[in-house]
N, C-alpha and C. Protein backbone atom coordinates (compact mmCIF):
# COMPACT_ATOMS: atom_id res chain seq x y z
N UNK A 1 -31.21 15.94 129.63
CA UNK A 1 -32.62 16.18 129.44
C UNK A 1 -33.35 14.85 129.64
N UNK A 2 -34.58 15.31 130.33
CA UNK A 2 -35.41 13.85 130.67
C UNK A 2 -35.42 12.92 129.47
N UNK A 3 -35.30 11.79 129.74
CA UNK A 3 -36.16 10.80 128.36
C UNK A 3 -35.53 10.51 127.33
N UNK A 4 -33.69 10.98 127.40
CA UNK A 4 -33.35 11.60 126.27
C UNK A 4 -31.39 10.73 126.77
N UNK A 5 -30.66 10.52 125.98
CA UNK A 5 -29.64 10.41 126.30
C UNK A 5 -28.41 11.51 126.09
N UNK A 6 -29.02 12.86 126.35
CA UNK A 6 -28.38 14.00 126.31
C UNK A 6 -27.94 14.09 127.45
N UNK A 7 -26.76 14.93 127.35
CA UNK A 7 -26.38 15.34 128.72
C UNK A 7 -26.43 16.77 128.70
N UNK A 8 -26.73 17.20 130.26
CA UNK A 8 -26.79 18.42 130.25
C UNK A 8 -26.01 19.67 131.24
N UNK A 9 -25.31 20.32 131.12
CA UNK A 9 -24.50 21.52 132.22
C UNK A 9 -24.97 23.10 132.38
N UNK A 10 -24.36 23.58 132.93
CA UNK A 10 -25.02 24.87 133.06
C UNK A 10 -23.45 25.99 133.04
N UNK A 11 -24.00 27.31 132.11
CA UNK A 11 -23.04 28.37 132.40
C UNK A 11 -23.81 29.53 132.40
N UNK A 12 -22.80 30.37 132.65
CA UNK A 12 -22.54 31.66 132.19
C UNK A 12 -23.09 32.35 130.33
N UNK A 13 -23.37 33.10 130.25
CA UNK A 13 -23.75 33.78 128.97
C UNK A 13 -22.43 33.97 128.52
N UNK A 14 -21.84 34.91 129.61
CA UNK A 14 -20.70 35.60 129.23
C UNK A 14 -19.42 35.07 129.17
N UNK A 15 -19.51 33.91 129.50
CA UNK A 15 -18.43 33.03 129.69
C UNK A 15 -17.98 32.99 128.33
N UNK A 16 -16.44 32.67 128.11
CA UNK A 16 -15.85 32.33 126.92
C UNK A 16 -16.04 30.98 125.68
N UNK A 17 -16.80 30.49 127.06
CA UNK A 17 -17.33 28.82 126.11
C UNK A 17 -18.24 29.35 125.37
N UNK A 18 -18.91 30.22 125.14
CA UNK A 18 -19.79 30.48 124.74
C UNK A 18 -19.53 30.72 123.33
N UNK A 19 -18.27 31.90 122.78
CA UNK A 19 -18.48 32.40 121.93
C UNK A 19 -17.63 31.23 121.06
N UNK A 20 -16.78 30.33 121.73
CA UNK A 20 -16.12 28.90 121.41
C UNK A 20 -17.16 28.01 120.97
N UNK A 21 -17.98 28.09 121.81
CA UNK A 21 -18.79 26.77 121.10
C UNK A 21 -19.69 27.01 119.68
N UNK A 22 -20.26 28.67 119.74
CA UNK A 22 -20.62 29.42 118.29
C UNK A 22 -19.77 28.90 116.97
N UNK A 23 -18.61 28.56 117.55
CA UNK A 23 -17.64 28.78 116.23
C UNK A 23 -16.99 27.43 116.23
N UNK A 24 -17.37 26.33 117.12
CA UNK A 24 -17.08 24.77 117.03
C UNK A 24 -18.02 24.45 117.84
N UNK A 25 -19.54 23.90 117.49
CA UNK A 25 -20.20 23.38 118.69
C UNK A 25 -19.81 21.39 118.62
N UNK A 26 -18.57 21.04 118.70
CA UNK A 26 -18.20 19.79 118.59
C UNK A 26 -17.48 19.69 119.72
N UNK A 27 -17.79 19.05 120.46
CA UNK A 27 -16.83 19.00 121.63
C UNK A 27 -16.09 17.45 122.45
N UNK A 28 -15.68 17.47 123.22
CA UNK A 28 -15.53 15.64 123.65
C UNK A 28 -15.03 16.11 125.26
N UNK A 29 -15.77 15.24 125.67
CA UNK A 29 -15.71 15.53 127.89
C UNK A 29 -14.74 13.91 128.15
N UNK A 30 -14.09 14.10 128.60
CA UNK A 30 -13.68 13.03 129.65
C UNK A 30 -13.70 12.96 130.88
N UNK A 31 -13.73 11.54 131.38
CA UNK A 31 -14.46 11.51 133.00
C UNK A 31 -13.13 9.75 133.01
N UNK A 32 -12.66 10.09 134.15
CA UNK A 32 -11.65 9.21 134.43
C UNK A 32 -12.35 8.86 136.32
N UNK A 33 -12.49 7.59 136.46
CA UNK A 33 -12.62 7.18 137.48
C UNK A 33 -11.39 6.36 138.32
N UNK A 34 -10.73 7.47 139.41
CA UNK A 34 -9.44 5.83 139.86
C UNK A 34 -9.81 4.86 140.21
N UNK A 35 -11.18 4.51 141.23
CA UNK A 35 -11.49 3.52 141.61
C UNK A 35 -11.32 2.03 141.07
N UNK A 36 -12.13 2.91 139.89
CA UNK A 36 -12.37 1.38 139.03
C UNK A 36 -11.35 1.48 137.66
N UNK A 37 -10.37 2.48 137.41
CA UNK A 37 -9.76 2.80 136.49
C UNK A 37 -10.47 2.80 135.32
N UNK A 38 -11.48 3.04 135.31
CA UNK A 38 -12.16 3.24 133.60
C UNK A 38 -12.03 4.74 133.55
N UNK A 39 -12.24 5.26 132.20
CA UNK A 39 -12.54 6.11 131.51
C UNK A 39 -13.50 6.48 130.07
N UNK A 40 -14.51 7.72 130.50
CA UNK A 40 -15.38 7.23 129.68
C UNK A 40 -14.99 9.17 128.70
N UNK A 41 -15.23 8.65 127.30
CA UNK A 41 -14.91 10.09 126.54
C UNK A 41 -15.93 10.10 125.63
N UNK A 42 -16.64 11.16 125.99
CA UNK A 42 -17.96 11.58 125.05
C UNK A 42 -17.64 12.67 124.41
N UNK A 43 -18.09 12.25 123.07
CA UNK A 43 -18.07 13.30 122.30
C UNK A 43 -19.35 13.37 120.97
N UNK A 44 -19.55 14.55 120.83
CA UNK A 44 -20.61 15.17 120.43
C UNK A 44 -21.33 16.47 119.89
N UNK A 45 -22.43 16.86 119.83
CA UNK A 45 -22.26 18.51 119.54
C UNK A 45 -23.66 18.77 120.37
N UNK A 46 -22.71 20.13 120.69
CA UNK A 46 -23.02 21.20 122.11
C UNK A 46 -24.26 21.77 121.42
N UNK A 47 -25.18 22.00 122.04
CA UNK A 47 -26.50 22.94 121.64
C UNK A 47 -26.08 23.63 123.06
N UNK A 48 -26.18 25.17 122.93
CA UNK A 48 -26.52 26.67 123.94
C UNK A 48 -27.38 26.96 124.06
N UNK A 49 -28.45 27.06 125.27
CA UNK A 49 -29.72 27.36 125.43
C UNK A 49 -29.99 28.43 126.09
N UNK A 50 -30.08 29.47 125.41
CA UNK A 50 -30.15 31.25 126.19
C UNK A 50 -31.37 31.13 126.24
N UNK A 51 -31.95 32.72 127.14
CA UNK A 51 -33.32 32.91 127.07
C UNK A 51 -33.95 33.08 126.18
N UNK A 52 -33.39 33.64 124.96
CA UNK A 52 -34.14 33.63 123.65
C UNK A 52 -34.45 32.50 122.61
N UNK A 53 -34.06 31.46 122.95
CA UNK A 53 -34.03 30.44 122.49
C UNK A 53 -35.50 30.17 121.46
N UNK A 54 -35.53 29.49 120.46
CA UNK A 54 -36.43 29.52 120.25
C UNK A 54 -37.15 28.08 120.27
N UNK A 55 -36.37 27.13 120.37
CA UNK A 55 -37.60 26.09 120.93
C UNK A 55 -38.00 25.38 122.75
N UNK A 56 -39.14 25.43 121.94
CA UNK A 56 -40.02 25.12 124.01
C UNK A 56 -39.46 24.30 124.78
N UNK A 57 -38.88 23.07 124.21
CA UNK A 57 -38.46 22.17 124.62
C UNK A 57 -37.72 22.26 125.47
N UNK A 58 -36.40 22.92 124.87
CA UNK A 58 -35.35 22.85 124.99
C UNK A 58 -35.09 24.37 126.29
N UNK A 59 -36.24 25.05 126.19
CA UNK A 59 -36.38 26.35 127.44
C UNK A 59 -37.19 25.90 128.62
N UNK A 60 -38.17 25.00 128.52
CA UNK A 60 -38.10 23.86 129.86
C UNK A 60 -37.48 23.37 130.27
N UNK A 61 -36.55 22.74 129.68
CA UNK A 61 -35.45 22.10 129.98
C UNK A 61 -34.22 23.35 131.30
N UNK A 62 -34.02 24.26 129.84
CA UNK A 62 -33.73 25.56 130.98
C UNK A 62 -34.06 25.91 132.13
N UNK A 63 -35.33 25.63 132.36
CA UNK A 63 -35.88 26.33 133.12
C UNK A 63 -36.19 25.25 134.36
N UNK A 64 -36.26 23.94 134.34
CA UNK A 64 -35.93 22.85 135.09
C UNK A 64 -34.64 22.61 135.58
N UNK A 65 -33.49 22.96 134.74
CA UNK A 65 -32.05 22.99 135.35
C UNK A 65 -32.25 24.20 136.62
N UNK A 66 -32.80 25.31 136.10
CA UNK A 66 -32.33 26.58 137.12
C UNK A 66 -33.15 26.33 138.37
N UNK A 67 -34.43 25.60 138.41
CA UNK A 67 -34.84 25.11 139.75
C UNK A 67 -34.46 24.60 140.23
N UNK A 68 -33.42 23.51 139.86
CA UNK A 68 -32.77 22.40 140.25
C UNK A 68 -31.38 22.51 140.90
N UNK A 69 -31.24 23.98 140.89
CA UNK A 69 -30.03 24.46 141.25
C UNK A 69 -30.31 25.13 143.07
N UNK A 70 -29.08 25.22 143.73
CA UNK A 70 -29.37 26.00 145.19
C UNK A 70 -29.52 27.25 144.85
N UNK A 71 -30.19 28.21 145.90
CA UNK A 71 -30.17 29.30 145.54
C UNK A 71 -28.55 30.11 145.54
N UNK A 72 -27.77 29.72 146.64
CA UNK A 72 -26.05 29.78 146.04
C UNK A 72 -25.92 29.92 144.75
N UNK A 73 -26.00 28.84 143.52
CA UNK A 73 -25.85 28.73 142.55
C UNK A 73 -25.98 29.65 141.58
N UNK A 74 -27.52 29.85 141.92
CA UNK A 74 -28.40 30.37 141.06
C UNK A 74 -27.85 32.02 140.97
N UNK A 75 -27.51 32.05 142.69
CA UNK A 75 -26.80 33.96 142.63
C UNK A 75 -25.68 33.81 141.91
N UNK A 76 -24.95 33.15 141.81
CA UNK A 76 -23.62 33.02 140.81
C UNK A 76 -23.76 34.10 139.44
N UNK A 77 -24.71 33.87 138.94
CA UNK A 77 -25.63 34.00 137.64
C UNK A 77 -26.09 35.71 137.96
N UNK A 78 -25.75 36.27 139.10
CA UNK A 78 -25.93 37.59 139.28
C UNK A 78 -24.90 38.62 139.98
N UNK A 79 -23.82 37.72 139.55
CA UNK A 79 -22.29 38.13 139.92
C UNK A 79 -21.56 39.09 138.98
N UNK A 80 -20.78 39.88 139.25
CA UNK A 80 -20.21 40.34 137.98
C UNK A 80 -19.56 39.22 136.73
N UNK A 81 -19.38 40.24 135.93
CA UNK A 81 -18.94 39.46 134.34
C UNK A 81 -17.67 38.21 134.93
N UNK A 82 -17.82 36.68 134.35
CA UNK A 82 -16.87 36.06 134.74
C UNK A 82 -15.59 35.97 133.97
N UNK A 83 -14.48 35.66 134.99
CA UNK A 83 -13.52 35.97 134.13
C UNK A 83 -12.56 37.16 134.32
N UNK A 84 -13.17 38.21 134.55
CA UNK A 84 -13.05 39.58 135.15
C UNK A 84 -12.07 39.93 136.19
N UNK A 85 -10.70 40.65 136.55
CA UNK A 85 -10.63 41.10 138.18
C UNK A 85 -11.90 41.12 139.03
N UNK A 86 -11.33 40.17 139.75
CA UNK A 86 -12.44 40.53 140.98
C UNK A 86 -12.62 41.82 141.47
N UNK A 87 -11.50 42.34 142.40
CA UNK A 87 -11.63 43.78 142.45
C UNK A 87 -11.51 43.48 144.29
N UNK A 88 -12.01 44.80 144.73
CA UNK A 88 -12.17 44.69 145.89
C UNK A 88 -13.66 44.66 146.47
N UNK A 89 -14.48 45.27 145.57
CA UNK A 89 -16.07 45.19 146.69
C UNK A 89 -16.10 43.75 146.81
N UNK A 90 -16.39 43.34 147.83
CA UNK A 90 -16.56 41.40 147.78
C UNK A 90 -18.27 41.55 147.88
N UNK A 91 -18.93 42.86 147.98
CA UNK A 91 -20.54 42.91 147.97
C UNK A 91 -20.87 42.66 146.67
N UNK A 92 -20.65 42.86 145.26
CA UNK A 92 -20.92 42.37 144.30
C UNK A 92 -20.70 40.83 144.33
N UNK A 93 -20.25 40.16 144.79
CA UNK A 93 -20.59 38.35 145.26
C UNK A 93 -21.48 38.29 146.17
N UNK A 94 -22.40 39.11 147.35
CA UNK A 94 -23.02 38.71 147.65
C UNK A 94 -24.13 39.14 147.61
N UNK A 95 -25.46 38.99 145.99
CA UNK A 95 -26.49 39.53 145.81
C UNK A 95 -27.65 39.32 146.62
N UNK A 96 -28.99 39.84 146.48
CA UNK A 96 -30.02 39.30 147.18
C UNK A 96 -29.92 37.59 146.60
N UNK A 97 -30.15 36.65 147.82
CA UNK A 97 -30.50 35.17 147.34
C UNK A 97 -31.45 35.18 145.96
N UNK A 98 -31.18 34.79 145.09
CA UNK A 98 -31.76 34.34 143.90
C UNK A 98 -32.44 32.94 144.28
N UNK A 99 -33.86 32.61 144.57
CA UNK A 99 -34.49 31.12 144.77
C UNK A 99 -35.52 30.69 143.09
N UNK A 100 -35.99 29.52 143.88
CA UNK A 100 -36.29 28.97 142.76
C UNK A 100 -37.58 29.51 142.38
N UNK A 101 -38.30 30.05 142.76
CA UNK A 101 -39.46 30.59 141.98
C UNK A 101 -39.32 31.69 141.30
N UNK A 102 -37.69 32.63 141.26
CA UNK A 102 -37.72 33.73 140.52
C UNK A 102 -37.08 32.58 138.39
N UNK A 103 -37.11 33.65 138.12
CA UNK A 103 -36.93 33.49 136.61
C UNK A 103 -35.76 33.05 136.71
N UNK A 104 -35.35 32.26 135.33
CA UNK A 104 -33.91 31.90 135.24
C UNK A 104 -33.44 33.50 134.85
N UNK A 105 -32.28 33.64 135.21
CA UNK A 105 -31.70 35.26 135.00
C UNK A 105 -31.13 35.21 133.69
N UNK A 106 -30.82 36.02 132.83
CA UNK A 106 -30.22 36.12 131.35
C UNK A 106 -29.02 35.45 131.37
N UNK A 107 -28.06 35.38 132.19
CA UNK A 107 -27.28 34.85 132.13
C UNK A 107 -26.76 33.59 131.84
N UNK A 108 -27.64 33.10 132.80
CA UNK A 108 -28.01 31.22 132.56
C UNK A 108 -28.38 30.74 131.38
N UNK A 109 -26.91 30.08 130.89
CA UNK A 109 -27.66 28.67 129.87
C UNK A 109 -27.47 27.48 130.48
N UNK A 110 -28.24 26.61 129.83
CA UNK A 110 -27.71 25.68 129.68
C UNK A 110 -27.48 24.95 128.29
N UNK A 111 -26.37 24.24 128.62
CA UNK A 111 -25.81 23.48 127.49
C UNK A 111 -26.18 22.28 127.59
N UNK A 112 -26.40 21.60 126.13
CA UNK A 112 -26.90 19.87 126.34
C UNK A 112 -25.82 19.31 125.12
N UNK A 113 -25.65 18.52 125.59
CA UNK A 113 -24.57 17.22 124.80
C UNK A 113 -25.54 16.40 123.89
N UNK A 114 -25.04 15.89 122.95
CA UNK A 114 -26.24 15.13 122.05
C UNK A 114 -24.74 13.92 122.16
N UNK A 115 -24.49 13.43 122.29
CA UNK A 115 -23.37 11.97 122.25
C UNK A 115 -23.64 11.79 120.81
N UNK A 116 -22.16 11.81 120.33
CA UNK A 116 -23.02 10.88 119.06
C UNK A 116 -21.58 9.67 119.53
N UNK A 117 -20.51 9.56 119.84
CA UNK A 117 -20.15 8.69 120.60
C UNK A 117 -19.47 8.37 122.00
N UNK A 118 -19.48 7.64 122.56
CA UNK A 118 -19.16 7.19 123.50
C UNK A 118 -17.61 6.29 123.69
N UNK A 119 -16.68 6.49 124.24
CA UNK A 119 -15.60 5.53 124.28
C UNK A 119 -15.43 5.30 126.13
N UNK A 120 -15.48 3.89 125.88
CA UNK A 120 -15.56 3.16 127.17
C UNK A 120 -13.86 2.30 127.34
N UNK A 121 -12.75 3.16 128.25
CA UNK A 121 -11.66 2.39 128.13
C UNK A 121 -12.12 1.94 129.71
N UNK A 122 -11.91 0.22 130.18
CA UNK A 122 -11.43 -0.27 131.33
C UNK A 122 -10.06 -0.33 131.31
N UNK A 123 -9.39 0.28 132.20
CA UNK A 123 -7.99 0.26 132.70
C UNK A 123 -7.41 -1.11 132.85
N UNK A 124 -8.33 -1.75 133.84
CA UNK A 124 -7.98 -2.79 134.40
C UNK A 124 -8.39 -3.95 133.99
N UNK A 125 -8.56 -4.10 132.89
CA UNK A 125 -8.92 -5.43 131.77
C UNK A 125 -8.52 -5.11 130.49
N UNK A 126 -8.06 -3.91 130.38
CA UNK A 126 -7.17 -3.87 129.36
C UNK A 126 -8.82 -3.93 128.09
N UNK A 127 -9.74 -3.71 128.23
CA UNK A 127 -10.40 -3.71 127.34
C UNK A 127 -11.33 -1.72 127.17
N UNK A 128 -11.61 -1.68 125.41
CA UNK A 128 -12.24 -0.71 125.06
C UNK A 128 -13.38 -0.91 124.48
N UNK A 129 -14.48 0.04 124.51
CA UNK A 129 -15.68 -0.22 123.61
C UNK A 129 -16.32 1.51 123.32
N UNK A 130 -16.56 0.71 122.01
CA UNK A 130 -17.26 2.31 121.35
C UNK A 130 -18.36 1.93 121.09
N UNK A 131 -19.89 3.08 121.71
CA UNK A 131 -20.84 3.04 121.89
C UNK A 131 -21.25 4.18 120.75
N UNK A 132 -22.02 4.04 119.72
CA UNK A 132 -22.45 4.77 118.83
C UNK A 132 -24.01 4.81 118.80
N UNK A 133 -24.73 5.89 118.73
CA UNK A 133 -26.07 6.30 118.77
C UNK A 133 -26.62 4.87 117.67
N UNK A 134 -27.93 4.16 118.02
CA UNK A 134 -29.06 3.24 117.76
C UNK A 134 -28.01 1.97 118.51
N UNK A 135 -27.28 2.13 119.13
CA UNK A 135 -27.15 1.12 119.95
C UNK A 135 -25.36 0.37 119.07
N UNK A 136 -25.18 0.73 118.52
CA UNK A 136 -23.77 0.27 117.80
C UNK A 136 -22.61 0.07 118.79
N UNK A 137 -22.34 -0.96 119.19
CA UNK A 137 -21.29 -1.57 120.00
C UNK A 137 -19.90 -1.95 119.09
N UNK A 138 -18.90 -2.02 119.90
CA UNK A 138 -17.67 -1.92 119.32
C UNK A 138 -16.53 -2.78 120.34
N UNK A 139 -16.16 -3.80 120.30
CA UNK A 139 -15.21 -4.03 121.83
C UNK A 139 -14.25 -4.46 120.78
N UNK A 140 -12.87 -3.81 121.98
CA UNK A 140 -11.57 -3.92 121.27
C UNK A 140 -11.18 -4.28 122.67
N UNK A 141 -9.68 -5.40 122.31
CA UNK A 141 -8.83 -5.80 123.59
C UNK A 141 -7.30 -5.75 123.43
């Protein structure tokens, strides 16, 4: 989210993360780079942003992700239930194009990360640092 050191993704309603994150919204992402061998592990708690949502904020936000998406994407979100046998019609994958001036569809959330920390391992210096919300630094070697 703009302005904000949240991070933000997009799913499915029906998806299984969903009813997972209801019942643990604590989660931790890792992102491993080979290049530079770092790895960075955030962890934090998940806010779900359906259409019913009840604050504004956070349904702009919604509603700025789903523009921000191709219209590809966006038909995803008007696919059958995920998860599911596919089956054989392959015409249920290909709906009318969903673009950006229609509504975000019910389906679409998005999810935002609130960090409450950050772990910064460099591979290749053999050094770690933990980044904690108001700026709390941590280096270990």
């Amino acid at each position: 989210i703009e302005d904000t050191a949240k991070l933000s993704f997009v799913t499915d309603r029906r998806s299984k993360k969903i009813s997972e994150l209801r019942a643990n919204p604590w989660v931790e992402l890792c992102w491993y780079f080979p290049q530079t061998r770092e790895q960075y592990r955030i962890s934090g708690k998940m806010t779900v942003v359906k259409v019913d949502d009840q604050d504004s904020h956070l349904l702009q936000a919604r509603e700025t992700a789903w523009k921000r998406m191709s219209d590809g994407a966006r038909s995803q979100f008007a696919w059958p239930h995920p998860g599911l046998e596919r089956g054989s019609d392959d015409s249920l994958f290909s709906p009318d194009p969903v673009t950006q001036e229609s509504a975000p569809l019910e389906d679409f959330c998005l999810l935002v990360l609130d960090p409450a920390e950050v772990d910064h391992l460099n591979l290749k210096s053999n050094e770690r640092y933990l980044y904690k919300p108001g700026g709390a630094e941590n280096r270990e070697e």
